[in-house]
C-alpha atoms as a PDB file:
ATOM      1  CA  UNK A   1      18.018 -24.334  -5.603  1.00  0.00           C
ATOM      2  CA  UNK A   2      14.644 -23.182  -7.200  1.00  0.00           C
ATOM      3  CA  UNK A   3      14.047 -20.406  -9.732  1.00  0.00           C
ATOM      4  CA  UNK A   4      11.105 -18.332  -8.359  1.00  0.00           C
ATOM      5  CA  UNK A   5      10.710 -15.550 -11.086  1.00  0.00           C
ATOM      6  CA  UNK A   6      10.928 -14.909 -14.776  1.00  0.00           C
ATOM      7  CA  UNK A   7      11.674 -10.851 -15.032  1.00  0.00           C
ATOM      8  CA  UNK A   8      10.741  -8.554 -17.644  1.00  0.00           C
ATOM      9  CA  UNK A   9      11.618  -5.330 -18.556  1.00  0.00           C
ATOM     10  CA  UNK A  10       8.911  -2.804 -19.420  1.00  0.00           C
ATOM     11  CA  UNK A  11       8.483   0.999 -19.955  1.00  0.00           C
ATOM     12  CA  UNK A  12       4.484   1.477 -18.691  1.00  0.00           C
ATOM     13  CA  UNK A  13       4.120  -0.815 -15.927  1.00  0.00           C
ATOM     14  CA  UNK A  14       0.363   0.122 -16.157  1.00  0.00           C
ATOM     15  CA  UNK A  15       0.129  -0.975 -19.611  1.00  0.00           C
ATOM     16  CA  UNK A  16       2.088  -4.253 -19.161  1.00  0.00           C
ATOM     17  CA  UNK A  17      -0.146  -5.606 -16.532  1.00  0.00           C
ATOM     18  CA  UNK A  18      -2.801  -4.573 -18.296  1.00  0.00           C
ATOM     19  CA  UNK A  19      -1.671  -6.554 -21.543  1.00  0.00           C
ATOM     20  CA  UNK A  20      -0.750  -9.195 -19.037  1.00  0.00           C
ATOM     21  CA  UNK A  21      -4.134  -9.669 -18.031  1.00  0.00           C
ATOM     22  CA  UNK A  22      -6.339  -8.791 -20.537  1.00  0.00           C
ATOM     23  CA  UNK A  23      -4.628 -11.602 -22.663  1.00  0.00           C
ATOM     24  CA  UNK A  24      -3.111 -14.223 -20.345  1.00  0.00           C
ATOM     25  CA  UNK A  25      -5.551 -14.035 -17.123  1.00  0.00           C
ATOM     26  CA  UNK A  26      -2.291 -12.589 -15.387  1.00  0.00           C
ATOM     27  CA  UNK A  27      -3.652 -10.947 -11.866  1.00  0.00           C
ATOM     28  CA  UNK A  28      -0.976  -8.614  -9.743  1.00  0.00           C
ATOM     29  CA  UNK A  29       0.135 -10.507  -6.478  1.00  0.00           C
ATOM     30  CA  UNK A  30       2.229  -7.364  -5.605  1.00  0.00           C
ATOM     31  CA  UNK A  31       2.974  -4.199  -7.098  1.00  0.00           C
ATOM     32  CA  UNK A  32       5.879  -2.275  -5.129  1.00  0.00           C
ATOM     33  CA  UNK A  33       7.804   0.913  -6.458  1.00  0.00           C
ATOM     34  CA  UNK A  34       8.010   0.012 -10.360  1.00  0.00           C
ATOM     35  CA  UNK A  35       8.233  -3.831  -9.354  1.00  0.00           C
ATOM     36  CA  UNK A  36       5.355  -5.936 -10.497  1.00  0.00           C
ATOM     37  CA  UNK A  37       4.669  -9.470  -9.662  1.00  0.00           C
ATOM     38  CA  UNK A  38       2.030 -11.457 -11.596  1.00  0.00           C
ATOM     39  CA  UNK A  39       0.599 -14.901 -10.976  1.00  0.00           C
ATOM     40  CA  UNK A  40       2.599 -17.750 -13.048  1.00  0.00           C
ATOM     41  CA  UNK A  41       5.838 -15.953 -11.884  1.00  0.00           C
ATOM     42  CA  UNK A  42       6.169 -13.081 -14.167  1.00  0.00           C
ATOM     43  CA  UNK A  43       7.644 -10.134 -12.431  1.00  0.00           C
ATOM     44  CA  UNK A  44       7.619  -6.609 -14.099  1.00  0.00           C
ATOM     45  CA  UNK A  45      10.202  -4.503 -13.721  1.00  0.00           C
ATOM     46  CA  UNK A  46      10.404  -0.489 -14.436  1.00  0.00           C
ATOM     47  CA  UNK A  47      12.621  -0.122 -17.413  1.00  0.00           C
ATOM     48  CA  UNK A  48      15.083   2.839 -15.513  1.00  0.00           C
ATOM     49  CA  UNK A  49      15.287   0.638 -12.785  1.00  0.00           C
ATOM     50  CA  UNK A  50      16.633  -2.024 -14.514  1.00  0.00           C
ATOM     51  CA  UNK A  51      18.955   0.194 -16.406  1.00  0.00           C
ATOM     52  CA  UNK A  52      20.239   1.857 -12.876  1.00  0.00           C
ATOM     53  CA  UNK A  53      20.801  -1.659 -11.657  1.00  0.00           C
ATOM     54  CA  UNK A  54      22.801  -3.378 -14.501  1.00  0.00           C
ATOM     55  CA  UNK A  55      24.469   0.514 -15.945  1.00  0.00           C
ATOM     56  CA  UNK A  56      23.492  -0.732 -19.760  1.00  0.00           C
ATOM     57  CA  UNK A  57      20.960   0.349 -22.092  1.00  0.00           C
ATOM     58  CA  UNK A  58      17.716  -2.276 -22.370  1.00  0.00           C
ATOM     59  CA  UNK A  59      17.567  -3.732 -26.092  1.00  0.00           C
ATOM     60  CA  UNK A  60      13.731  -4.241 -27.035  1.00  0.00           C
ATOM     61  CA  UNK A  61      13.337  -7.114 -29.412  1.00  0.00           C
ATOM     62  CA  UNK A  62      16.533  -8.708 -29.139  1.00  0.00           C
ATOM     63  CA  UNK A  63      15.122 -11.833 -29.925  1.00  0.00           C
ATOM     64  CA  UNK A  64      17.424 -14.395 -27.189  1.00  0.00           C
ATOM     65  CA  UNK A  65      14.520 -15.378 -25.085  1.00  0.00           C
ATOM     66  CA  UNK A  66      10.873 -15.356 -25.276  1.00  0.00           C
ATOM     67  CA  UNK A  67       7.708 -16.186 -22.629  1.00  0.00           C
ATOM     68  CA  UNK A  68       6.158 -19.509 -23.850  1.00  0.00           C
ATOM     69  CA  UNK A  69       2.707 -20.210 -23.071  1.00  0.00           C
ATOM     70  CA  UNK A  70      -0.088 -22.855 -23.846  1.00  0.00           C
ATOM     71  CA  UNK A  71      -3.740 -22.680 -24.913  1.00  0.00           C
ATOM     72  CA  UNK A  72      -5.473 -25.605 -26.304  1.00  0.00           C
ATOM     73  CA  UNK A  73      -7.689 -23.412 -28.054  1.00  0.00           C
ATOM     74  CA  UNK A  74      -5.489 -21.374 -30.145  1.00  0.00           C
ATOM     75  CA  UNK A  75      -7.750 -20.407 -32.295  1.00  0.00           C
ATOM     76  CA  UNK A  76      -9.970 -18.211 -29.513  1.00  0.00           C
ATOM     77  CA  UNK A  77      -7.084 -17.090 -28.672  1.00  0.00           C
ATOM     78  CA  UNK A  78      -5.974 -15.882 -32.024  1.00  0.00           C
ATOM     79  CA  UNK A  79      -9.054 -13.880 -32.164  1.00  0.00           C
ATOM     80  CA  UNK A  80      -8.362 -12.311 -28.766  1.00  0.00           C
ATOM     81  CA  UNK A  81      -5.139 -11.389 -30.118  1.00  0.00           C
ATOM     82  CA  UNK A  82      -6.378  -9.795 -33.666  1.00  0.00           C
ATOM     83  CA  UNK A  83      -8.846  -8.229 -31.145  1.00  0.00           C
ATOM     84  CA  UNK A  84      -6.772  -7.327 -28.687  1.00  0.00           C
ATOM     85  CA  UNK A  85      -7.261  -2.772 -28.161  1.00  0.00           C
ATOM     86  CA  UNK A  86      -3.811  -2.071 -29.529  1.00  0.00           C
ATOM     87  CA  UNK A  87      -1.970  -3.382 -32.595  1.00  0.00           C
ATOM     88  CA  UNK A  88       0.072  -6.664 -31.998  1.00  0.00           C
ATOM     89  CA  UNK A  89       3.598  -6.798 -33.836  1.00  0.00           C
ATOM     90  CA  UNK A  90       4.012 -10.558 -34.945  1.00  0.00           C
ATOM     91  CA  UNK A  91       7.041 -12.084 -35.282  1.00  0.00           C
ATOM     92  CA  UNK A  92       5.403 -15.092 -37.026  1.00  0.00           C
ATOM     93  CA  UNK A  93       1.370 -15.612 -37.468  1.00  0.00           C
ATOM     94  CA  UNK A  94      -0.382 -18.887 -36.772  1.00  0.00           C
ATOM     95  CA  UNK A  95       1.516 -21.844 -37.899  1.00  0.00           C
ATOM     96  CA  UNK A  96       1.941 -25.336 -37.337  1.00  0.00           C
ATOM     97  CA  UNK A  97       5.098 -27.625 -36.592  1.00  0.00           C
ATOM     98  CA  UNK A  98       5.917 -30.520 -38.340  1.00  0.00           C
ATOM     99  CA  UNK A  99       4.883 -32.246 -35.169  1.00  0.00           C
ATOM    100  CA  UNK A 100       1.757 -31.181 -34.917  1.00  0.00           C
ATOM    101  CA  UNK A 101       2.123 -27.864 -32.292  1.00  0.00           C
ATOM    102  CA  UNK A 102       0.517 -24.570 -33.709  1.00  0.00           C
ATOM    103  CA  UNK A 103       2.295 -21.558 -32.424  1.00  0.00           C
ATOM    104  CA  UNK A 104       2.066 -18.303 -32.848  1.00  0.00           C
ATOM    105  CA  UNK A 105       4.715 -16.020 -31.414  1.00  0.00           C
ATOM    106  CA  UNK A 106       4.696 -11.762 -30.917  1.00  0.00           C
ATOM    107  CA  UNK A 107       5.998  -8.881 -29.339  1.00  0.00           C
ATOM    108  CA  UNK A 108       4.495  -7.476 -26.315  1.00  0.00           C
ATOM    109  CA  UNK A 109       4.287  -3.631 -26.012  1.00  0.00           C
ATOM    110  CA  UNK A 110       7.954  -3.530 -25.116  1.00  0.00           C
ATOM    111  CA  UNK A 111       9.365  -6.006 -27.225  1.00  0.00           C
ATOM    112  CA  UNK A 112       9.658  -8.956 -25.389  1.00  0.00           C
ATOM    113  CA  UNK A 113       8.930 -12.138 -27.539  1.00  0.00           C
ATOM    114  CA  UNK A 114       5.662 -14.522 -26.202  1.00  0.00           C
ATOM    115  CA  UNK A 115       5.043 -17.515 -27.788  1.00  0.00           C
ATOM    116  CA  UNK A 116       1.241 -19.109 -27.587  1.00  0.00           C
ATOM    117  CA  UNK A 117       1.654 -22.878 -28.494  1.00  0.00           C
ATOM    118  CA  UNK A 118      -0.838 -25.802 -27.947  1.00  0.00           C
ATOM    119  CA  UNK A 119      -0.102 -28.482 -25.544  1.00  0.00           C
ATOM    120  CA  UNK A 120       2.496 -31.102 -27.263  1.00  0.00           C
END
């Protein structure tokens, strides 16, 4: 067996790949009927679809997974971020681990939780 996709729910598919790319380098390898599949694996999926599929509301923010990613420069990235056209909610602002990883984790427009870390 072999997991293929990581899905996310979103309510502006337009403005999720947007976000998507503007910040990660995401490009669209397909884009079918409120289905979105970006390079790395990260599908998009239309927010009522999802709800017809699995008959329960969507819960933005819930806080039980998150998208992990890793830039060795953080810091450019930070600035991207703090730059970035529309405000970013944080969930917690540059900081480093006891280890040595700096991480930074936030909300995208829909409430799904990213985390940018540097390579361990």
């Amino acid at each position: 067996m072999k997991l293929k996709n990581i899905m996310i729910v979103v309510n502006d598919i337009e403005k999720s790949k947007a976000f998507y790319k503007d910040l990660f380098g995401l490009e669209v390898v397909l884009d079918q009927d409120g289905n979105v599949i970006l390079t790395e694996g990260l599908v998009l999926q239309d927010a009522a679809i999802w709800k017809s599929f699995i008959e329960k509301d969507v819960v933005p923010q819930n806080n039980a997974a998150e998208l992990y990613f890793e830039e060795s420069d953080i810091e450019s990235f930070i600035k991207k971020l703090e730059d970035y056209k529309e405000p970013v909610q944080y969930l917690n602002r540059l900081m480093e681990h006891s280890w040595g990883q700096k991480v930074v984790r936030f909300y995208d427009p829909d409430g799904n939780l990213i985390e940018v870390g540097t390579p361990v």
